[in-house]
Protein backbone atom coordinates (compact mmCIF):
# COMPACT_ATOMS: atom_id res chain seq x y z
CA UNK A 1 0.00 0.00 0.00
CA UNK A 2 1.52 3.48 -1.12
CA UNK A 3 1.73 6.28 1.60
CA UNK A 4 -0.68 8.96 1.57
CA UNK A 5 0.47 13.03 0.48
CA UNK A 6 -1.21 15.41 2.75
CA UNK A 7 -1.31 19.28 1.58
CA UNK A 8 -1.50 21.71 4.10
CA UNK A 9 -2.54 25.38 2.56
CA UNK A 10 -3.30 26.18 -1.24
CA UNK A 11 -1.52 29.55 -0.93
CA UNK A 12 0.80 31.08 -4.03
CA UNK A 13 3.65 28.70 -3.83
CA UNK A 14 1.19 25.48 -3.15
CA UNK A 15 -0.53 26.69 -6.60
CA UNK A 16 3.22 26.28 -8.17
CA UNK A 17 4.12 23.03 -6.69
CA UNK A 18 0.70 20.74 -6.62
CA UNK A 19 0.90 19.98 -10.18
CA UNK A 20 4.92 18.66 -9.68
CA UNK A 21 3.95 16.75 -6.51
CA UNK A 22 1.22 14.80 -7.94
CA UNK A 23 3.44 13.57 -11.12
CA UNK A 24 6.23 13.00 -8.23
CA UNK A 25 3.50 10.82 -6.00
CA UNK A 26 1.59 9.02 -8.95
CA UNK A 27 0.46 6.13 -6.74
CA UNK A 28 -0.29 7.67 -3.78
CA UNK A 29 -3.87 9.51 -2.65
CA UNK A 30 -3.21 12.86 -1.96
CA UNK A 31 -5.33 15.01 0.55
CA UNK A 32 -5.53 18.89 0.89
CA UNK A 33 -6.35 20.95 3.83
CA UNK A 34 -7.18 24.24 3.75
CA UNK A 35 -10.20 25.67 5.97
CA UNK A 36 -10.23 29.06 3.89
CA UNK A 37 -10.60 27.48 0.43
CA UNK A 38 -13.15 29.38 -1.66
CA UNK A 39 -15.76 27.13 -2.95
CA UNK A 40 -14.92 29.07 -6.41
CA UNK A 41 -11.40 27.35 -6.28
CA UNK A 42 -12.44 23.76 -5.52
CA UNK A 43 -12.93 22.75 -9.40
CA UNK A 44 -9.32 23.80 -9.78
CA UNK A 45 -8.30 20.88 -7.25
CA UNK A 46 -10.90 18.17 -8.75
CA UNK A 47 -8.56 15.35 -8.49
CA UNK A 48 -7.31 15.60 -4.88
CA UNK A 49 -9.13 14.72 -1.86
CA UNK A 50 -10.08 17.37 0.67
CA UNK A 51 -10.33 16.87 4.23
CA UNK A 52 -9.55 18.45 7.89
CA UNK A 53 -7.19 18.13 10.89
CA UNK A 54 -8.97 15.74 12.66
CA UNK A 55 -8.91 13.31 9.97
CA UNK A 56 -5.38 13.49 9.37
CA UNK A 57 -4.60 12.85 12.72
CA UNK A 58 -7.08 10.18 12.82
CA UNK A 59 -6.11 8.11 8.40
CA UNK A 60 -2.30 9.44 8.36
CA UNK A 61 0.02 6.78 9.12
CA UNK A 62 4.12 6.34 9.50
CA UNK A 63 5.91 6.82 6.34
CA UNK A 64 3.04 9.62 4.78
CA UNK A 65 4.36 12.75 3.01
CA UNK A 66 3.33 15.63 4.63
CA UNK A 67 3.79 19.40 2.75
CA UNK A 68 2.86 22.61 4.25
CA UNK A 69 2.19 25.51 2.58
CA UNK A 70 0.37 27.30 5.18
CA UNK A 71 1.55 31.10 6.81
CA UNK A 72 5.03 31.07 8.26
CA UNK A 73 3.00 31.71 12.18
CA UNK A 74 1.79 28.37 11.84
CA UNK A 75 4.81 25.98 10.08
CA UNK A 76 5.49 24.83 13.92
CA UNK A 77 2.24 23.24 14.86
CA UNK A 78 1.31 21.62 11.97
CA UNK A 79 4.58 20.30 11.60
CA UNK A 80 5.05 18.93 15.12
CA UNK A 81 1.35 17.58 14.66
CA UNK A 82 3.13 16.12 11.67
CA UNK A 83 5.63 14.69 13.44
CA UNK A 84 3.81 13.35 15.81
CA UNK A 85 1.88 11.13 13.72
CA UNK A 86 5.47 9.35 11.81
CA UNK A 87 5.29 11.35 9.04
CA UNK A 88 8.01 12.66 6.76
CA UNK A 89 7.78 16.53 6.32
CA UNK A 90 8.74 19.13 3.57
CA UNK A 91 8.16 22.90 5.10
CA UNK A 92 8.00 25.90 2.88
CA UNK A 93 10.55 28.33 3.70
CA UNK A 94 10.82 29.53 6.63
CA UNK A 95 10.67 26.46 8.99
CA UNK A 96 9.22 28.58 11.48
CA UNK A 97 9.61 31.86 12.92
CA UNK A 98 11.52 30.74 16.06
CA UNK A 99 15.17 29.18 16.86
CA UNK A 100 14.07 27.14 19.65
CA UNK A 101 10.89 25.76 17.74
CA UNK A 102 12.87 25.17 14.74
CA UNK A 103 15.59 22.94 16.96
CA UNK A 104 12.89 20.98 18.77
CA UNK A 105 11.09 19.78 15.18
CA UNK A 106 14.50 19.06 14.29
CA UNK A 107 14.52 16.64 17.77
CA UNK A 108 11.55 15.01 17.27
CA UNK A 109 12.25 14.35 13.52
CA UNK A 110 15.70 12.50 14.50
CA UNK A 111 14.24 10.89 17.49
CA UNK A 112 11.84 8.93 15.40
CA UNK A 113 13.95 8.77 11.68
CA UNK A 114 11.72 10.75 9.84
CA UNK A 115 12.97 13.49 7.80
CA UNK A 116 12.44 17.64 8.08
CA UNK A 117 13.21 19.02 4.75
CA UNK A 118 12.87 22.94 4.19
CA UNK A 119 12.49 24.05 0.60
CA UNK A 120 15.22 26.08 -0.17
CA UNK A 121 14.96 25.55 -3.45
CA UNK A 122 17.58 27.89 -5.00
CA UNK A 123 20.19 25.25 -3.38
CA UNK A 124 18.45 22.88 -5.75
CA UNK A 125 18.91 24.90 -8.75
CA UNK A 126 21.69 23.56 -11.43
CA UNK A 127 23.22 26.74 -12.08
CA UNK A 128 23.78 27.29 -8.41
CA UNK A 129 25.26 23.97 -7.70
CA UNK A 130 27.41 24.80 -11.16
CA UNK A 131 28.78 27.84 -9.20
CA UNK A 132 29.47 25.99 -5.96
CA UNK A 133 31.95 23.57 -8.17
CA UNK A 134 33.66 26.34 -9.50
CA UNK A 135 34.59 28.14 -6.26
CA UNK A 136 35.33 24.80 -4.67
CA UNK A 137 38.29 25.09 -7.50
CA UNK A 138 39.65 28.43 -5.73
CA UNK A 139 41.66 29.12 -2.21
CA UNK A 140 40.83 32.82 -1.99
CA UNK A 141 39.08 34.69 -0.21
CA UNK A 142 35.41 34.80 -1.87
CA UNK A 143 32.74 38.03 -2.09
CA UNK A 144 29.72 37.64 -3.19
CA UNK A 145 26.72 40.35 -4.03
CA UNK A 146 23.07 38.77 -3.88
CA UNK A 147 20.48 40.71 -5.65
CA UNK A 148 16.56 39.87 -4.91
CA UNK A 149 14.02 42.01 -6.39
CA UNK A 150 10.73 42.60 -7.84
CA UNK A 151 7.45 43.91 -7.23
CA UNK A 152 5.93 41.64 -5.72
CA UNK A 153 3.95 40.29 -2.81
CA UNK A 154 4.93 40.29 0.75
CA UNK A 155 4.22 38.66 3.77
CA UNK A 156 2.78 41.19 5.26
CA UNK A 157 3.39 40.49 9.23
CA UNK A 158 7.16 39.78 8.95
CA UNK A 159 8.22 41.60 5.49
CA UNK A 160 11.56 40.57 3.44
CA UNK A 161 13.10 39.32 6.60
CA UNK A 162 10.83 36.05 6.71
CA UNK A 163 10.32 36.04 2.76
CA UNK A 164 12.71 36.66 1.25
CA UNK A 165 16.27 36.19 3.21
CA UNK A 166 15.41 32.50 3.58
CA UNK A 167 16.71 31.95 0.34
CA UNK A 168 19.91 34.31 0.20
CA UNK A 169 20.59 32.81 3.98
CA UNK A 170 20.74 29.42 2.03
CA UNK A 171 22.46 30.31 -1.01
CA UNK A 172 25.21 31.70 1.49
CA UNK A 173 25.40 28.47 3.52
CA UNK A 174 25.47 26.63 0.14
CA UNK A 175 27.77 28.55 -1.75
CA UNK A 176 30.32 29.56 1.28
CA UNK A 177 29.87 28.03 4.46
CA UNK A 178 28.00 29.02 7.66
CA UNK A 179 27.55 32.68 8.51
CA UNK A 180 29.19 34.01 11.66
CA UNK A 181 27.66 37.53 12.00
CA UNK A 182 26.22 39.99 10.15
CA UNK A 183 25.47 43.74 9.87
CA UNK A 184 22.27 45.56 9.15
CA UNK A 185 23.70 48.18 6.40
CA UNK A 186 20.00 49.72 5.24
CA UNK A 187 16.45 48.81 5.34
CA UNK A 188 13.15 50.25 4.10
CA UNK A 189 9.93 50.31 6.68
CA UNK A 190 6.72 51.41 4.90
CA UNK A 191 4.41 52.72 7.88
CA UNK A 192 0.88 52.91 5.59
CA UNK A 193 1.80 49.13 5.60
CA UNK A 194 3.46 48.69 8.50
CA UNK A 195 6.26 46.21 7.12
CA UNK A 196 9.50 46.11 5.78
CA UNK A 197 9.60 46.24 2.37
CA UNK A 198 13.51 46.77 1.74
CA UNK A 199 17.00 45.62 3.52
CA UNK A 200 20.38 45.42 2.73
CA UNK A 201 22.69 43.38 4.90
CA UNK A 202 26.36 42.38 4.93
CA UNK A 203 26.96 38.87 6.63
CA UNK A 204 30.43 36.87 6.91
CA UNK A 205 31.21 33.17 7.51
CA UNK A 206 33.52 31.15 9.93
CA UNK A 207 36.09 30.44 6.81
CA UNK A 208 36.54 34.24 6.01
CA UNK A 209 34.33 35.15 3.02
CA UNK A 210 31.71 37.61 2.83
CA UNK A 211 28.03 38.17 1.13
CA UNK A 212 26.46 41.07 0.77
CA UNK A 213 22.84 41.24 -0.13
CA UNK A 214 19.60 43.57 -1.16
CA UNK A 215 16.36 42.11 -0.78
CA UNK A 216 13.19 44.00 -1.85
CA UNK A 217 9.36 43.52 -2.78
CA UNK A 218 9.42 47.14 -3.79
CA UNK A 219 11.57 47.48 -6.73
CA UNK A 220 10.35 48.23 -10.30
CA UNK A 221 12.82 46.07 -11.56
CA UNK A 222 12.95 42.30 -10.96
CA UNK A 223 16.66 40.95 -10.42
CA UNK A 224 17.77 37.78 -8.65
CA UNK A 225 21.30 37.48 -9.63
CA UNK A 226 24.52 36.49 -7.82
CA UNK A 227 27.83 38.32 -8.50
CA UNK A 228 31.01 36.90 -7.64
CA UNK A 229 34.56 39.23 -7.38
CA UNK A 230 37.28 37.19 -7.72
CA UNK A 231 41.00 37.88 -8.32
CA UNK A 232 40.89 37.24 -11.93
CA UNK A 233 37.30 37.85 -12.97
CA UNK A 234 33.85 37.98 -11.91
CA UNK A 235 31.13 35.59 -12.29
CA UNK A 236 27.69 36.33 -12.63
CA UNK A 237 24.57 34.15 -12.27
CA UNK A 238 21.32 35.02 -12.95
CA UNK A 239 18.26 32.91 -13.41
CA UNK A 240 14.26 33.18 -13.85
CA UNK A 241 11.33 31.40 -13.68
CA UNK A 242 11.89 28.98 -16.48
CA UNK A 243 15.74 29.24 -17.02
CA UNK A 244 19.26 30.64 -15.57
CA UNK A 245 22.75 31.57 -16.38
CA UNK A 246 26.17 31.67 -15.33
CA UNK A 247 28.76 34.30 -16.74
CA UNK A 248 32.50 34.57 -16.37
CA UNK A 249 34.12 37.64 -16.97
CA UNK A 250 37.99 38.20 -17.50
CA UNK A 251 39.61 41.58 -15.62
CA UNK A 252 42.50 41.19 -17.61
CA UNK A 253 39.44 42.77 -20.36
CA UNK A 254 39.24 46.26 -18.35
CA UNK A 255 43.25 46.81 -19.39
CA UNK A 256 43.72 44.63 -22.62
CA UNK A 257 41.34 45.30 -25.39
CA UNK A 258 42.43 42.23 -27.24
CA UNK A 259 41.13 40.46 -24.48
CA UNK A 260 37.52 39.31 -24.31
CA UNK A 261 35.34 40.24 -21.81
CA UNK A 262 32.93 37.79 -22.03
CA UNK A 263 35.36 34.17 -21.48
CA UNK A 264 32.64 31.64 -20.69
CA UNK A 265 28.54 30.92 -20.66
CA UNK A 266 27.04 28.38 -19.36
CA UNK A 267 22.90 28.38 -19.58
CA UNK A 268 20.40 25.58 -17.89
CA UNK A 269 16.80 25.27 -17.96
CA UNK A 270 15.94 22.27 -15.18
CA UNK A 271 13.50 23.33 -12.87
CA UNK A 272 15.17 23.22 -9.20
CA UNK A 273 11.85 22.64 -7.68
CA UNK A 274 11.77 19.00 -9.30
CA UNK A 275 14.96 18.98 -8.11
CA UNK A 276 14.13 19.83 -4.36
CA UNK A 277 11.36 16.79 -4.47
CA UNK A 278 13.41 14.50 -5.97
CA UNK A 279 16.00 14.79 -3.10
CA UNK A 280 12.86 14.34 -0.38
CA UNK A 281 11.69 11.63 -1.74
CA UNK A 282 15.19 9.96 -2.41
CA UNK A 283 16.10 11.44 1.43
CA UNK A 284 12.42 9.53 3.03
CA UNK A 285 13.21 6.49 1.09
CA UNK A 286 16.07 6.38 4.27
CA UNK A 287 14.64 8.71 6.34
CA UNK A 288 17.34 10.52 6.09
CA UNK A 289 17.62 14.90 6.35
CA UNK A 290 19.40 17.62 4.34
CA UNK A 291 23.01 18.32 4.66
CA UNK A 292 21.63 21.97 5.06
CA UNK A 293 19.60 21.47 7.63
CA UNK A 294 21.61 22.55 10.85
CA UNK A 295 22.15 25.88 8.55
CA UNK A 296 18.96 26.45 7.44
CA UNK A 297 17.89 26.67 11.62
CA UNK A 298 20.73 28.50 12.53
CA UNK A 299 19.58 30.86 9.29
CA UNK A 300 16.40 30.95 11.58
CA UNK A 301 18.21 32.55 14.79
CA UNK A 302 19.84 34.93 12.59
CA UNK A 303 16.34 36.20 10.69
CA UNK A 304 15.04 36.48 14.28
CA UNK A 305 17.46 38.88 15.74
CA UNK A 306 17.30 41.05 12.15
CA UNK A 307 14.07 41.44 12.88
CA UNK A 308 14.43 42.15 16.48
CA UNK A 309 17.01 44.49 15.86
CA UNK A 310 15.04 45.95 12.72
CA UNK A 311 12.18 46.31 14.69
CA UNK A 312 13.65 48.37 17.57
CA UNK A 313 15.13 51.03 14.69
CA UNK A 314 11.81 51.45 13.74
CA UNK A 315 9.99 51.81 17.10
CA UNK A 316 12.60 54.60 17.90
């Protein structure tokens, strides 16, 4: 008997993902919960099941596929509900809004060889992991600039902090090690909406290199690129909904005319959310967890004093 998929929330990002988990979960039934479905928006889901709490805590069974899409304030119940009942779990980003929370899902996940998987799915992106192997090839010290915006929607209690620095946190982690501290460089508060809509920060890891990045919902111009200074060139990636790029420029160019600029592309078009479900699955098969895990809570403390320390600024 296959194990069941249970959908928590029908938000944006479930809309993007349903279609990829049902082709990923063929044989299995798949439930969704959402109390504040519109009737209007039931046809759309015609092949799924819908149903409640109480009957997922009463059908689900060890080994079920849990995914919740739900607001960030309530990732930590249903996922220790989750839990609770033997199932293997796939958050969206962030886990939850709080360190300790995030360690003690973490706990119970381990204690009972199930596995917590957070989708931060730029990690899972090709040209990203491209980039990792090429600054695995260096011994320098590495900067990076990480550009993320667009106008866009927010989430409205936490801002950027809690939707959008999830991924860059990641990327970081991914791309150069763990962060050791940070500092809060600028950030945007709009008061009609009372949110942040803007913030730059600078952050360094334990091995020496540094990321700076600017993450905004308020920008006329959508950019989610990552540029990388080394001693000999830069390399730039940059990527969209459908495809993304990696760029290597020579500095020896700036000086030499004869010398090209422009010394290598490489373009992909994989999707890195197949990606991201392919490595759950293959990671519950052995109830197993992400590599990235311990980062991606420790990304968690960080976000939360940001936003402390944001929100004091502001309520000066």
């Amino acid at each position: 008997m296959s194990n069941t998929v249970w959908i928590f929330g029908l938000g944006y990002w479930a809309n993007v993902l349903i279609a990829k988990i049902s082709e990923h979960f063929k044989n299995s039934t798949i439930y969704v919960i959402d109390p504040n479905i519109k009737t209007r928006e039931v046809s759309k889901f015609n092949s799924f099941n819908f149903s409640d709490l109480e009957t997922f805590k009463e059908k689900s069974k060890r080994g079920d596929f849990v995914f919740i899409f739900t607001p960030p304030s309530t990732h930590f119940q249903i996922a220790k509900v989750a839990l609770a009942q033997m199932c293997h779990v796939w958050v969206e980003k962030p886990l939850c809004l709080e360190f300790n929370q995030a360690k003690e899902l973490k706990k119970v996940a381990l204690n009972n060889n199930l596995t917590l998987f957070i989708d931060n799915t730029f990690i899972y992106d090709d040209s990203i992991v491209k980039l990792k192997n090429l600054l695995e090839t260096r011994s320098e010290i590495i900067s990076i600039n990480i550009t993320r915006t667009a106008w866009g929607k927010l989430l409205k209690t936490h801002g950027v902090i809690w939707d959008l620095l999830p991924h860059d946190l990641s990327i970081i982690n991914y791309l150069l090690g763990e962060i050791e501290s940070y500092e809060i460089i600028d950030y945007s508060y709009n008061s009609n909406l009372k949110t942040l809509i803007d913030i730059k920060v600078k952050f360094l890891t334990k091995s020496g290199h540094s990321a700076f990045i600017h993450s905004s919902c308020s920008s006329g111009q959508k950019n989610r690129s990552i540029e990388v200074k080394l001693s000999d060139c830069v390399v730039l990636q940059s990527s969209n909904s459908t495809s993304s790029t990696i760029e290597i420029f020579n500095l020896a160019s700036l000086s030499d005319p004869n010398t090209p600029a422009l010394t290598k592309k490489f373009d992909f078009t994989t999707e890195p959310i197949v990606n991201a479900i392919e490595q759950f699955k293959q990671l519950t098969s052995k109830s197993g967890y992400s590599d990235y895990l311990d980062n991606s809570i420790n990304d968690i403390r960080i976000m939360e004093n940001i936003y402390t320390k944001v929100s004091k600024l502001i309520s000066k």
